[in-house]
Protein backbone atom coordinates (compact mmCIF):
# COMPACT_ATOMS: atom_id res chain seq x y z
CA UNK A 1 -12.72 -20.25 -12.76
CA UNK A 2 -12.56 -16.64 -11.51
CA UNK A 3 -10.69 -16.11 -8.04
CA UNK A 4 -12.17 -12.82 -6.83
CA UNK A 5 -9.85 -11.11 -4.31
CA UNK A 6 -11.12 -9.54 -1.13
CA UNK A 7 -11.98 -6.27 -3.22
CA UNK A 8 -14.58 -7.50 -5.33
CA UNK A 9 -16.40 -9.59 -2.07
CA UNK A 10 -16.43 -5.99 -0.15
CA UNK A 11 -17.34 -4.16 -3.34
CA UNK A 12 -20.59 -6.66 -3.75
CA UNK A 13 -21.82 -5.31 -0.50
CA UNK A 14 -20.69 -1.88 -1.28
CA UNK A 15 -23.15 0.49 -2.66
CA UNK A 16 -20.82 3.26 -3.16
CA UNK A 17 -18.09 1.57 -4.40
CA UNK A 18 -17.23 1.73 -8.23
CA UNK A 19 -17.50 -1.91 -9.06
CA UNK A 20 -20.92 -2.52 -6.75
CA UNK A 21 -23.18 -3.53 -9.39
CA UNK A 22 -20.74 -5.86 -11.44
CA UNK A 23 -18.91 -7.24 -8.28
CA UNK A 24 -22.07 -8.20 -6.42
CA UNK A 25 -23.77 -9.79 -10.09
CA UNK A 26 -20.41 -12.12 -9.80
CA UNK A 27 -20.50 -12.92 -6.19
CA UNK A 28 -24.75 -13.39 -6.65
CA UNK A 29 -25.45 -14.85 -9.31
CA UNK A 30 -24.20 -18.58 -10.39
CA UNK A 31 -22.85 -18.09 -14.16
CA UNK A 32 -19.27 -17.65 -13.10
CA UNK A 33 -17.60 -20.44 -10.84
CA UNK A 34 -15.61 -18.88 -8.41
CA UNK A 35 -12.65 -19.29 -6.44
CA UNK A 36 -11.46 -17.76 -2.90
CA UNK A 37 -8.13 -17.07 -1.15
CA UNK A 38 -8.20 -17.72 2.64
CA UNK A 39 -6.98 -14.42 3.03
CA UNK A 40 -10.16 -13.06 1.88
CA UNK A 41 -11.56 -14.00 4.98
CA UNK A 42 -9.62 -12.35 6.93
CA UNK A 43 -9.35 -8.89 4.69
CA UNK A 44 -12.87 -8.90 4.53
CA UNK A 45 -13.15 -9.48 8.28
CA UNK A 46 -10.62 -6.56 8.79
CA UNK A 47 -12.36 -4.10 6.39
CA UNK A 48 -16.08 -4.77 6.92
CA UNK A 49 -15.95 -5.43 10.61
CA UNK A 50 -13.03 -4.01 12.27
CA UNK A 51 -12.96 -0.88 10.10
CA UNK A 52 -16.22 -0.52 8.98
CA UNK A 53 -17.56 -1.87 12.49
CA UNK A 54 -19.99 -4.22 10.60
CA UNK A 55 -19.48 -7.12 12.50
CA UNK A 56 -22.47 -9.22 11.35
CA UNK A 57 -22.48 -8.62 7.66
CA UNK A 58 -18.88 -9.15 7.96
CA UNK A 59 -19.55 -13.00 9.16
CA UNK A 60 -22.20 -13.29 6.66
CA UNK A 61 -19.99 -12.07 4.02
CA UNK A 62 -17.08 -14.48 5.19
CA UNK A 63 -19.63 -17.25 5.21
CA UNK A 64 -20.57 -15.89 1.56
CA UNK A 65 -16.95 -16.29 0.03
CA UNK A 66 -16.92 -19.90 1.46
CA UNK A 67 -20.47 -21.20 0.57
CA UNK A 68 -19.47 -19.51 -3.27
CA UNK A 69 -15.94 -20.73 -3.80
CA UNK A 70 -17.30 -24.59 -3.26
CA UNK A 71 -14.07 -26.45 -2.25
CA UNK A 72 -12.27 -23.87 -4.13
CA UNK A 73 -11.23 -22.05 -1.13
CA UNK A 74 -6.92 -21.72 -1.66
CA UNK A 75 -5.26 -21.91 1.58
CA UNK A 76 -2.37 -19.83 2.11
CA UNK A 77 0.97 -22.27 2.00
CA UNK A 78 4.39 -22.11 2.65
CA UNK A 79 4.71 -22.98 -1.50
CA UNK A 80 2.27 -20.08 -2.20
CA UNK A 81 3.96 -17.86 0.17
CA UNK A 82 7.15 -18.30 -1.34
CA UNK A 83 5.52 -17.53 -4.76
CA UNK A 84 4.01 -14.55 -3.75
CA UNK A 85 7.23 -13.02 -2.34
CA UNK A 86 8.93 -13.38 -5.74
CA UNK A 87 5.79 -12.12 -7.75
CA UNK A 88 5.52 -8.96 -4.96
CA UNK A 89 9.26 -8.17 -5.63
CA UNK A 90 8.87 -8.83 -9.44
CA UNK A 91 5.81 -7.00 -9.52
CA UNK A 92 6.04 -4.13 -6.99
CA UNK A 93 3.23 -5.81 -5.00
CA UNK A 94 2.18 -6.40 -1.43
CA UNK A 95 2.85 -9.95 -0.26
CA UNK A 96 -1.27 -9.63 -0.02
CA UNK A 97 -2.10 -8.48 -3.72
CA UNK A 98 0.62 -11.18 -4.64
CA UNK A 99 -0.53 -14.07 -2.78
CA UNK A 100 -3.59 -13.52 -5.08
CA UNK A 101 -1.92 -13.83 -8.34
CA UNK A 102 0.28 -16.38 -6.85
CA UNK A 103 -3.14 -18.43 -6.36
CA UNK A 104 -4.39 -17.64 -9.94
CA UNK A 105 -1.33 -18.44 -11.84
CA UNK A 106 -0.98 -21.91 -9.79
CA UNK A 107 -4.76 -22.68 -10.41
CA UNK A 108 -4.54 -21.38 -13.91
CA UNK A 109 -7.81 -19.11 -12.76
CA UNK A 110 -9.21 -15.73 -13.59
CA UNK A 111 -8.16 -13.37 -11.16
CA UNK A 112 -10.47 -10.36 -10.62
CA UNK A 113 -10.03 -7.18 -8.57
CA UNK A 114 -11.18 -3.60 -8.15
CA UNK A 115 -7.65 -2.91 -7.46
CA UNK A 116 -6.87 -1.02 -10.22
CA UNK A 117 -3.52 0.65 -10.23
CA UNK A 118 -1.59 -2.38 -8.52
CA UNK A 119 -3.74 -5.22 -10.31
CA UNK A 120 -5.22 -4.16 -12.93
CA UNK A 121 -3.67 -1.65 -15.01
CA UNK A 122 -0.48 -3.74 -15.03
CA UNK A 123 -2.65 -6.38 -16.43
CA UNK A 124 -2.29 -9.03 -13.44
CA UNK A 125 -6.18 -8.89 -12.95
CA UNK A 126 -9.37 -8.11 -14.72
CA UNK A 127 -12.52 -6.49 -13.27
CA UNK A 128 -15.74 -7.66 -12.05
CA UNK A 129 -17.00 -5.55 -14.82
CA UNK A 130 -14.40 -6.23 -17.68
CA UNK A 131 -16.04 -10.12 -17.04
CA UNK A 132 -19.47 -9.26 -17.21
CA UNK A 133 -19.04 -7.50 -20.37
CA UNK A 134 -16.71 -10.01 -21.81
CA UNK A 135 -19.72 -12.73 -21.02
CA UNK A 136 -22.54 -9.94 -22.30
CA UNK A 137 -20.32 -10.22 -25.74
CA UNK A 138 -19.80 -13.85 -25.95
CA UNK A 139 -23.50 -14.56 -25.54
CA UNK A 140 -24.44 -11.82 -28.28
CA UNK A 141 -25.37 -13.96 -31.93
C-alpha cells in the first residue's frame, strides 16, 4: 500500500511540477493500491483552490484522493497526533509532513512524496518516480 501525501495528488495535476508524469501514472492508473491522509484534503484544498484559485479541480481532485484511497482514507486522531508530534521533534518535521509518516509507519504503508529535502532525502519517503522505476525493474525477466 502506498500513502501518497498531498504533494504527489497536486503534482498529478501539475504539469510543471518535477514529479508530474510519475505522480499522476500513480494517482491514474490502478497497479499501485493507495492510501490517503485526511489532511490531504484539506492541503490540496488549500494549495489548488485557495492559492492556486482552482476551485473546481480542487473538488475534483479532493473527490480523486477519496474515490482512489478506497476505505483507506486515515483520519487524523488524537493517537496519530500524538505520534506525529514525537516523529516532527525526532525528525525536524512539521506536525503536517509528520502526521504522514505517523500514518505510514502505523499502517506499515509506502509513503511517497515530492518533498524531497524534509521526506525524502532523510529517507522517511520515496518518490512517485523511485516507485515506478522500482515496479519497471521488478517486472523486467
Amino acid at each position: 500500500m502506498l500513502l501518497l501525501d498531498a504533494s504527489v495528488w497536486i503534482a498529478a495535476f501539475d504539469p510543471s511540477d518535477p514529479f508530474h508524469r510519475s505522480a499522476r501514472k500513480l494517482v491514474l492508473s490502478r497497479a499501485h493500491a493507495l492510501g490517503a491522509l485526511d489532511l490531504a484534503l484539506y492541503e490540496v484544498s488549500n494549495v489548488v483552490g485557495a492559492v492556486k484559485g482552482q476551485q473546481q479541480l480542487a473538488g475534483r481532485m479532493c473527490r480523486l484522493v477519496v474515490k482512489r484511497s478506497k476505505g483507506n482514507l486515515v483520519r487524523v486522531s488524537p493517537a496519530l497526533a500524538e505520534h506525529a508530534t514525537r516523529l516532527a521533534t525526532e525528525h525536524a518535521l512539521s506536525a503536517y509532513d509528520a502526521a504522514y509518516l505517523a500514518a505510514a509507519r502505523r499502517h506499515g504503508w509506502t509513503l511517497v512524496s515530492a518533498d524531497i529535502k524534509d521526506l525524502v532525502r532523510p529517507g522517511l519517503a520515496v518518490t512517485s518516480d523511485d516507485i515506478l522505476v522500482a515496479g519497471e525493474q521488478a517486472s523486467e525477466p
